[in-house]
Protein backbone atom coordinates (compact mmCIF):
# COMPACT_ATOMS: atom_id res chain seq x y z
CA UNK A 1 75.63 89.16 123.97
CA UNK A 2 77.18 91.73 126.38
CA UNK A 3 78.40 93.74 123.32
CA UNK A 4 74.83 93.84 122.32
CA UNK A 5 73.19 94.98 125.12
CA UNK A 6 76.07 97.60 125.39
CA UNK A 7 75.95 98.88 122.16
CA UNK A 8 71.63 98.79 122.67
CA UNK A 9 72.19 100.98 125.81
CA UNK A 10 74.30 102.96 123.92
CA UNK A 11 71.66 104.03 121.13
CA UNK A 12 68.75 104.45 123.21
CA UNK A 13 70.83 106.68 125.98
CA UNK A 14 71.94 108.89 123.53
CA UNK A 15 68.34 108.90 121.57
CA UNK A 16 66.68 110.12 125.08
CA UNK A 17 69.37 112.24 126.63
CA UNK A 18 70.10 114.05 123.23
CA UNK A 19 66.32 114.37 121.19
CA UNK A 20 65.02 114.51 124.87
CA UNK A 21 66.88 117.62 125.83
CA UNK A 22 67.74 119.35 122.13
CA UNK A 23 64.17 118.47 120.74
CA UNK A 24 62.59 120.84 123.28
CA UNK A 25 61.33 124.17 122.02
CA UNK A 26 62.62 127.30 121.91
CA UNK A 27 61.09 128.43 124.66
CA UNK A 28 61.81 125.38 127.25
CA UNK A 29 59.51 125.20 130.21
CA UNK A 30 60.23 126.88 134.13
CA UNK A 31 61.71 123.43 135.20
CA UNK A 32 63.62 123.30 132.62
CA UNK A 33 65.71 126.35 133.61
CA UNK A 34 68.83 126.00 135.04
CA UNK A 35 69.57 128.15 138.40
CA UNK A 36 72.65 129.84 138.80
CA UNK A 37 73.69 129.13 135.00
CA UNK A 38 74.09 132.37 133.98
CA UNK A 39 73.24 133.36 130.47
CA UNK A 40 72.15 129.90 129.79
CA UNK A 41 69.97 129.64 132.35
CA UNK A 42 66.74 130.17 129.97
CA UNK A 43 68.39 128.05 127.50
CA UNK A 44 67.13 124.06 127.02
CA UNK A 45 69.28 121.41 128.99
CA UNK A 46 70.85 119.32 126.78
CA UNK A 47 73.10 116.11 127.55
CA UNK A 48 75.40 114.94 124.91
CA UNK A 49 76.62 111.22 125.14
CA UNK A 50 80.21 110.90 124.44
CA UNK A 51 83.30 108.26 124.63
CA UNK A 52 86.34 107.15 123.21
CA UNK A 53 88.56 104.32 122.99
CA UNK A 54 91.54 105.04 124.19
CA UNK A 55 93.73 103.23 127.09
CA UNK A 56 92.31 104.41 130.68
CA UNK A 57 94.48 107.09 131.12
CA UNK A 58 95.54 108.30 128.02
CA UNK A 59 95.20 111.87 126.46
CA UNK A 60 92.43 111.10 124.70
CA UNK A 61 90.69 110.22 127.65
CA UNK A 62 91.79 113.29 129.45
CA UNK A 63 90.84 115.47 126.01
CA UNK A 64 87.28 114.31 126.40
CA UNK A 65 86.57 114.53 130.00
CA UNK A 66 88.41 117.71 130.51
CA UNK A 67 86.18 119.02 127.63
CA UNK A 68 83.21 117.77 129.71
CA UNK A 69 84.21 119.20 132.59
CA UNK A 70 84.66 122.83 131.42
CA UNK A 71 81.28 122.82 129.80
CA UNK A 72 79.41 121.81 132.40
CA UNK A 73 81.24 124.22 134.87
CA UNK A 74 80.76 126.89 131.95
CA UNK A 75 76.76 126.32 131.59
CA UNK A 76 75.92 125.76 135.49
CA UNK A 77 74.97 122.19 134.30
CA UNK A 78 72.93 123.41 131.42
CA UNK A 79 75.01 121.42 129.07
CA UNK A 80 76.68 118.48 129.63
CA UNK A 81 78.85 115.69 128.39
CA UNK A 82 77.81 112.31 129.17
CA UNK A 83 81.07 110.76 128.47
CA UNK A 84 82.37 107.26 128.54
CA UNK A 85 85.80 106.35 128.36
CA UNK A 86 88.09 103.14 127.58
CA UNK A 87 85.78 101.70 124.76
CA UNK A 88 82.83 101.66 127.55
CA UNK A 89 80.32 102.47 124.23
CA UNK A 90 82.66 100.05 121.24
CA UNK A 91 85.77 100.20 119.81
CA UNK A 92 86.45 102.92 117.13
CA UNK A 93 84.65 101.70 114.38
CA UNK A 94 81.65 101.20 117.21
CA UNK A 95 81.96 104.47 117.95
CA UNK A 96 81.78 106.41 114.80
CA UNK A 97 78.95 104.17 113.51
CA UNK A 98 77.06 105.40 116.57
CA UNK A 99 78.27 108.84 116.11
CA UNK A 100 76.99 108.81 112.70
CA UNK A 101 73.42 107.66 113.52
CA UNK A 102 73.64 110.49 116.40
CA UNK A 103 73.09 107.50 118.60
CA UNK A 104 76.45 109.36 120.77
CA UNK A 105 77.31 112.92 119.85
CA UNK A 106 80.81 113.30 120.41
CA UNK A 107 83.58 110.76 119.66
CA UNK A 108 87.79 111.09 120.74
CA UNK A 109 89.86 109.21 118.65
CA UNK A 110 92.65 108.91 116.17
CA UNK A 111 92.05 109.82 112.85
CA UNK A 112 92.69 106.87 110.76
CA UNK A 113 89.58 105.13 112.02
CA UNK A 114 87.60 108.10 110.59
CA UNK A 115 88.87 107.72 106.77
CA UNK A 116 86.23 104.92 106.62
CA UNK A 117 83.42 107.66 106.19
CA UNK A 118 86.09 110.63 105.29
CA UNK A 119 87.84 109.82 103.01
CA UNK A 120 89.66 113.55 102.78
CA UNK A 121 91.06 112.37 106.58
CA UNK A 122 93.44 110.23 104.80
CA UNK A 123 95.84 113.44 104.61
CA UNK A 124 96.96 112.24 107.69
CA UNK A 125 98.21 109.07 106.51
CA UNK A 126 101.07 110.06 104.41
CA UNK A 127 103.65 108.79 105.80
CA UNK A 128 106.13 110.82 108.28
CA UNK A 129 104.70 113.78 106.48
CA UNK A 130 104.97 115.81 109.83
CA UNK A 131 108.04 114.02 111.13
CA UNK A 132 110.01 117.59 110.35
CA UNK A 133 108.10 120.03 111.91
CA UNK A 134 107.37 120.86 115.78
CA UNK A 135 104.16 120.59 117.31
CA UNK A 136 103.34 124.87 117.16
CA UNK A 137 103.95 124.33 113.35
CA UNK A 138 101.73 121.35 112.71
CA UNK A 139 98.40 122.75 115.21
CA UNK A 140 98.56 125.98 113.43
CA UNK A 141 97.99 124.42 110.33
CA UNK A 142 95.27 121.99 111.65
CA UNK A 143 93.63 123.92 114.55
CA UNK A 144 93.83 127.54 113.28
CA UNK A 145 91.43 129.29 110.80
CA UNK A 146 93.24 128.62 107.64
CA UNK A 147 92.36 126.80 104.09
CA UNK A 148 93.35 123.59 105.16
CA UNK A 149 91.58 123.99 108.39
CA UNK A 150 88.56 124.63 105.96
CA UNK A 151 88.41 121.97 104.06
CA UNK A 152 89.16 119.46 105.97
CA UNK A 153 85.52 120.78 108.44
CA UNK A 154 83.91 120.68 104.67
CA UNK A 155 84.76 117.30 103.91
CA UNK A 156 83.52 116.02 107.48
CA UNK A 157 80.51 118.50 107.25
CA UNK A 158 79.61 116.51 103.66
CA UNK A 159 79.90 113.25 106.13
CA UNK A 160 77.38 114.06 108.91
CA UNK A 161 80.42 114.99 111.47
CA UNK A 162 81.73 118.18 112.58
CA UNK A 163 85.19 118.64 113.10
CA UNK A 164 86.31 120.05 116.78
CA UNK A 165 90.10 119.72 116.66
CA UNK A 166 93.02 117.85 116.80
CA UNK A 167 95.21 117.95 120.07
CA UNK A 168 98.96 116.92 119.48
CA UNK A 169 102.15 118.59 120.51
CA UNK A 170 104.95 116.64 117.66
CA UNK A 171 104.86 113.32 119.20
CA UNK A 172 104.44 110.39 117.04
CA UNK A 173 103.37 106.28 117.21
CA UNK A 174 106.41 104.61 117.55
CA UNK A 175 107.38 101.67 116.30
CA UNK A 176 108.36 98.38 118.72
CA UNK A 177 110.14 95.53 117.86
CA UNK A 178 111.82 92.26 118.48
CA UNK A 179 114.81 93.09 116.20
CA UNK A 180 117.02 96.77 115.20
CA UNK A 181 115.89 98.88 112.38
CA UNK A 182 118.69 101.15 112.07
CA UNK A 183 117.90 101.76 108.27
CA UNK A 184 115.30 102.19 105.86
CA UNK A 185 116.10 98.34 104.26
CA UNK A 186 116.02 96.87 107.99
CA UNK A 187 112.21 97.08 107.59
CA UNK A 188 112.06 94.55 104.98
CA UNK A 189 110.66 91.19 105.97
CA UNK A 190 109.65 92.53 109.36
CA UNK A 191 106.00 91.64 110.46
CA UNK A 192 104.42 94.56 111.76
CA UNK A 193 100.72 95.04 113.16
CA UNK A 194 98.85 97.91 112.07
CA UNK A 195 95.70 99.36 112.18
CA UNK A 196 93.27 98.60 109.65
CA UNK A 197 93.91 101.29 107.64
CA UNK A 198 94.80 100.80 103.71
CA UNK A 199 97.08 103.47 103.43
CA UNK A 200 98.87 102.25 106.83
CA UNK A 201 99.48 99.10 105.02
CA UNK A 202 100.50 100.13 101.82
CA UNK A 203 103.57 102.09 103.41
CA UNK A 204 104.61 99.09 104.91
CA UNK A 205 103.94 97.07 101.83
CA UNK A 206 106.59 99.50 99.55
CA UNK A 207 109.19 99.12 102.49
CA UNK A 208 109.19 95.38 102.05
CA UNK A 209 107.73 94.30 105.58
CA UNK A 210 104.72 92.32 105.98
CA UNK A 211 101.71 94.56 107.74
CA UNK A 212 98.68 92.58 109.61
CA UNK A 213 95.88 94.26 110.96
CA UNK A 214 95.42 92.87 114.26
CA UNK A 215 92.50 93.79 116.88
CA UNK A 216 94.02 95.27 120.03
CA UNK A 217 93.28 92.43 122.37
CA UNK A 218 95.09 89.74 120.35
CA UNK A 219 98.32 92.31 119.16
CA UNK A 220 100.21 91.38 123.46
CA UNK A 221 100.32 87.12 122.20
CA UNK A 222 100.60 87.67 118.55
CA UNK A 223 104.13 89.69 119.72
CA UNK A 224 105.08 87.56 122.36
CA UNK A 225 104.18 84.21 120.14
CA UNK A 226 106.32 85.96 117.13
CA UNK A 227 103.16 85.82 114.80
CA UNK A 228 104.45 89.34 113.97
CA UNK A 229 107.59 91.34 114.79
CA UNK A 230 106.84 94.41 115.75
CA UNK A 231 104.02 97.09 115.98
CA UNK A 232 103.24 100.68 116.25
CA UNK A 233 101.49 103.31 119.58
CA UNK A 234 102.38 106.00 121.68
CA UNK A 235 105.10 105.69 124.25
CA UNK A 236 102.16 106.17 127.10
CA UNK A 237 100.42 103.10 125.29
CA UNK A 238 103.77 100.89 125.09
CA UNK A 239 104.08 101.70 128.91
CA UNK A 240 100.83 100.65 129.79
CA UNK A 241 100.43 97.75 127.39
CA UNK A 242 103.71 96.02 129.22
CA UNK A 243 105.25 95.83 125.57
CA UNK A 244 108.27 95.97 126.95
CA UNK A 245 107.59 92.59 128.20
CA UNK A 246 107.39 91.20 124.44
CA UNK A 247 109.40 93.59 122.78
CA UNK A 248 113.36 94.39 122.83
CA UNK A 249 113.57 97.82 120.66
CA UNK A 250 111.34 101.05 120.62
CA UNK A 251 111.79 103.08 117.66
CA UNK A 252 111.49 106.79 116.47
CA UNK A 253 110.28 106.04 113.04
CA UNK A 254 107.61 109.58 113.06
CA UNK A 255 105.78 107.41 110.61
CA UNK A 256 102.01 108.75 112.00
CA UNK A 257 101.39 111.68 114.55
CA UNK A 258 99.89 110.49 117.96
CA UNK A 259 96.83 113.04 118.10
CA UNK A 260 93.69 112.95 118.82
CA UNK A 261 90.51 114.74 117.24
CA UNK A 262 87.17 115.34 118.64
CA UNK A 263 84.34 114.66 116.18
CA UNK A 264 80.75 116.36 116.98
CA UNK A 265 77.57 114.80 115.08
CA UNK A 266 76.67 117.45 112.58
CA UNK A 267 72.68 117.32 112.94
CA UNK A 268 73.33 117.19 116.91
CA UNK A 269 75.97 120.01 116.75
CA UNK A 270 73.80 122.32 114.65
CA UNK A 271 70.50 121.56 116.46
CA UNK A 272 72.33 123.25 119.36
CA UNK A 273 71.45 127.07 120.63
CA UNK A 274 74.55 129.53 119.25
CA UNK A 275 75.50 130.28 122.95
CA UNK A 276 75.92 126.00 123.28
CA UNK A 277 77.91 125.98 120.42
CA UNK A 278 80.59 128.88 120.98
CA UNK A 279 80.82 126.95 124.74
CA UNK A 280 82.16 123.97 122.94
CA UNK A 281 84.33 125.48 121.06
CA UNK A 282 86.24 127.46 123.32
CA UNK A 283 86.22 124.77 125.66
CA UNK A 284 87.93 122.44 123.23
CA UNK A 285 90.14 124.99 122.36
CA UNK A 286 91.10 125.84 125.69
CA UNK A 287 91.85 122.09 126.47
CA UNK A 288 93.70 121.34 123.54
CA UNK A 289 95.99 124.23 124.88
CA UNK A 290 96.47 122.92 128.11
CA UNK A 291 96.99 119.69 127.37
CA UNK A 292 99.29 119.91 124.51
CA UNK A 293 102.11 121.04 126.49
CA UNK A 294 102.13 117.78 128.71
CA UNK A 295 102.30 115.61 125.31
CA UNK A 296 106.17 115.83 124.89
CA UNK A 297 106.92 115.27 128.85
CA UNK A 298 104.61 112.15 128.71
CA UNK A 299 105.84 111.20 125.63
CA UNK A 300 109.87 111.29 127.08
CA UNK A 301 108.94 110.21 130.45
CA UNK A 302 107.68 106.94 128.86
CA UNK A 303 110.54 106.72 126.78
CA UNK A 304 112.67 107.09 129.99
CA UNK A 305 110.64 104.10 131.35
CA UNK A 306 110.38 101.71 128.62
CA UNK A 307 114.73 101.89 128.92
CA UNK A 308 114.72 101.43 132.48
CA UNK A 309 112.52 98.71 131.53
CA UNK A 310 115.21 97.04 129.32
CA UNK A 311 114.02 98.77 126.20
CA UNK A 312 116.44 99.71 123.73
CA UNK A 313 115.47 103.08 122.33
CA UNK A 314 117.01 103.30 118.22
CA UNK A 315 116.58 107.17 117.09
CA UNK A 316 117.44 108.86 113.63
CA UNK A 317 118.95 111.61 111.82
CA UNK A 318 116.79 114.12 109.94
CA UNK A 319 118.36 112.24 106.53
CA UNK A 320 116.42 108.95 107.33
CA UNK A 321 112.69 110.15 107.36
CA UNK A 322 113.95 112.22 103.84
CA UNK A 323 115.16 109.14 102.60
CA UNK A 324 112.30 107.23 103.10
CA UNK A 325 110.05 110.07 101.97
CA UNK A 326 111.79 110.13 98.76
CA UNK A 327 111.46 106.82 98.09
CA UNK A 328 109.72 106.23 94.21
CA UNK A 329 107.13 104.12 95.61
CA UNK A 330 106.50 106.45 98.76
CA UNK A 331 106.06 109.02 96.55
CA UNK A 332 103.74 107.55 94.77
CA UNK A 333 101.86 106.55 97.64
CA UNK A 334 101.75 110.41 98.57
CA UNK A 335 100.71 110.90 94.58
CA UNK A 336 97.82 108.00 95.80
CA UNK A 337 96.80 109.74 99.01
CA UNK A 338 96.38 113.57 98.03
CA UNK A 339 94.53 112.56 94.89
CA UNK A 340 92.31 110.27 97.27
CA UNK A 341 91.87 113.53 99.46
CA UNK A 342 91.27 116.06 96.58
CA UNK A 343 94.57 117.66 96.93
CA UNK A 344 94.27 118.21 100.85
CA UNK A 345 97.59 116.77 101.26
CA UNK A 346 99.36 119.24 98.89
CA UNK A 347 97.84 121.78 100.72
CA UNK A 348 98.36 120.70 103.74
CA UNK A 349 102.25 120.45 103.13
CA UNK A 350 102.13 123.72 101.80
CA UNK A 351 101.07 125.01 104.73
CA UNK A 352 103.15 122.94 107.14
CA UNK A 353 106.51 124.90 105.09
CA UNK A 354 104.90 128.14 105.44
């Protein structure tokens, strides 16, 4: 019942805060100028509900407020971001349901939630595909004007969403356990929880392990009653999460890049006045660049942690992630995923060498 009423709140918030503020003309009324907002000051208010679900915390909650923050700062209060953190609106696929019916406008999240209604964003599923590059390397190719960067806004344009960005800096999931996996074959027989994700699974599937898709809540007593092995999240996640507790090893396995993109609704996005728009793109812009750099210091200071903890961390050689990659039945999974994304994965790799 309280998800209900939560997720009813939800709609009609965003319904009057958004159509209430975006619907009005182009020529809003004298209380509806803003004083002191500069050049938007004759422009409409408008209030865009956002959220994520992400740990309280986390980068992706800092991504989304710290976007909120500049615009509102930027505008004189002209536009703003009513955003809710920590799955206060749903969990993911909550979320981008909502986002799609422009009940919210702006969802943070990872991206394999998303393949659900883009299917291109399984290019970021193939596995460890970014595991050799640094994190300059990999937001060139997916922040910066190129022809990946392209397509991939086409394919969520032909989906109703418009793509913001993706904030990373070369850190990945990593991978916890209750036993080593010093090699490729240790990973056989090895229960591991994973998100929901098809493509997730079938990489785990050709290694020989057992994936279950777990919801969050359940994943702490499904490790600590062995129902599965191991599973995968960010360090900051593991940290918070008191894996450590339930867990003996931490991995490096790279398999999936710990970012997080921010996903507009297209209809709200392009309903917006030019000036709105170019706000909200330098603003996410301009926090993707300062947050990025904290990524790899959070990222070893939870590392640091989880040892002190009693962790044991198990790292690799640049020969393991190019011997699983070149696996027959990991490349065919690749084959799988870049026909599934039109090719986006070829390009995308081609890119990444550049």
């Amino acid at each position: 019942m309280h998800t209900l009423w939560r997720k009813m709140a939800a709609a009609c918030l965003g319904a009057v805060l958004f159509l209430g503020a975006a619907g009005c003309s182009s020529k809003p009324a004298a209380d509806n100028k803003g004083k002191g907002a500069g050049p938007y000051a004759n422009l409409p208010k408008v209030v865009l509900v956002g959220g994520d679900s992400s740990g309280k915390g986390s980068v992706g909650q800092r991504f989304g407020e710290r976007v909120a923050q500049k615009v509102a700062e930027r505008t004189g209060g002209q536009l703003t971001i009513d955003y809710h953190p920590n799955a206060e609106l749903g969990g993911d696929e909550d979320l981008l349901r909502q986002l799609r019916a422009n009940d919210i406008q702006l969802v943070v999240g990872q991206m394999a939630p998303v393949t659900a209604f883009v299917p291109e964003g399984a290019v970021f599923d193939l596995p460890m595909v970014f595991a050799p590059y640094e994190g300059k390397t990999i937001g060139r190719v997916l922040n910066e004007d190129g022809p990946f960067r392209r397509k991939l806004a086409e394919a969520y344009d032909r989906a109703g969403l418009h793509y913001m960005g993706t904030l990373q800096n070369g850190t990945y999931r990593l991978m916890t356990s209750n036993r080593p996996v010093k090699e490729a074959e240790d990973f056989r027989g090895l229960k591991i929880r994973t998100m929901s994700n098809r493509n997730h699974m079938a990489f785990w599937s050709v290694l020989g392990a057992n994936p279950t898709p777990l919801a969050w809540p359940e994943l702490y007593f499904s490790l600590q009653s062995g129902i599965v092995d191991a599973e995968e999240n960010a360090a900051d996640t593991i940290v918070s999460a008191n894996f450590n507790e339930v867990q003996k090893y931490v991995a490096e396995t790279n398999v999936i890049l710990y970012a997080n993109e921010m996903v507009l609704n297209k209809k709200a996005y392009d309903s917006l006045p030019e000036p709105y728009q170019k706000v909200l793109e330098e603003a996410v812009q301009e926090a993707m660049g300062e947050l990025a750099p904290t990524l790899v210091q959070v990222d070893r200071d939870c590392k640091e942690k989880l040892q002190k903890k009693g962790m044991v961390l198990v790292t690799y050689p640049p020969e393991f992630y190019e011997a699983v990659r070149n696996q027959p039945p990991v490349q065919e999974l690749y084959r799988k995923i870049d026909a599934q994304t039109g090719g986006l994965g070829t390009l995308m790799m081609e890119e990444l060498g550049k």
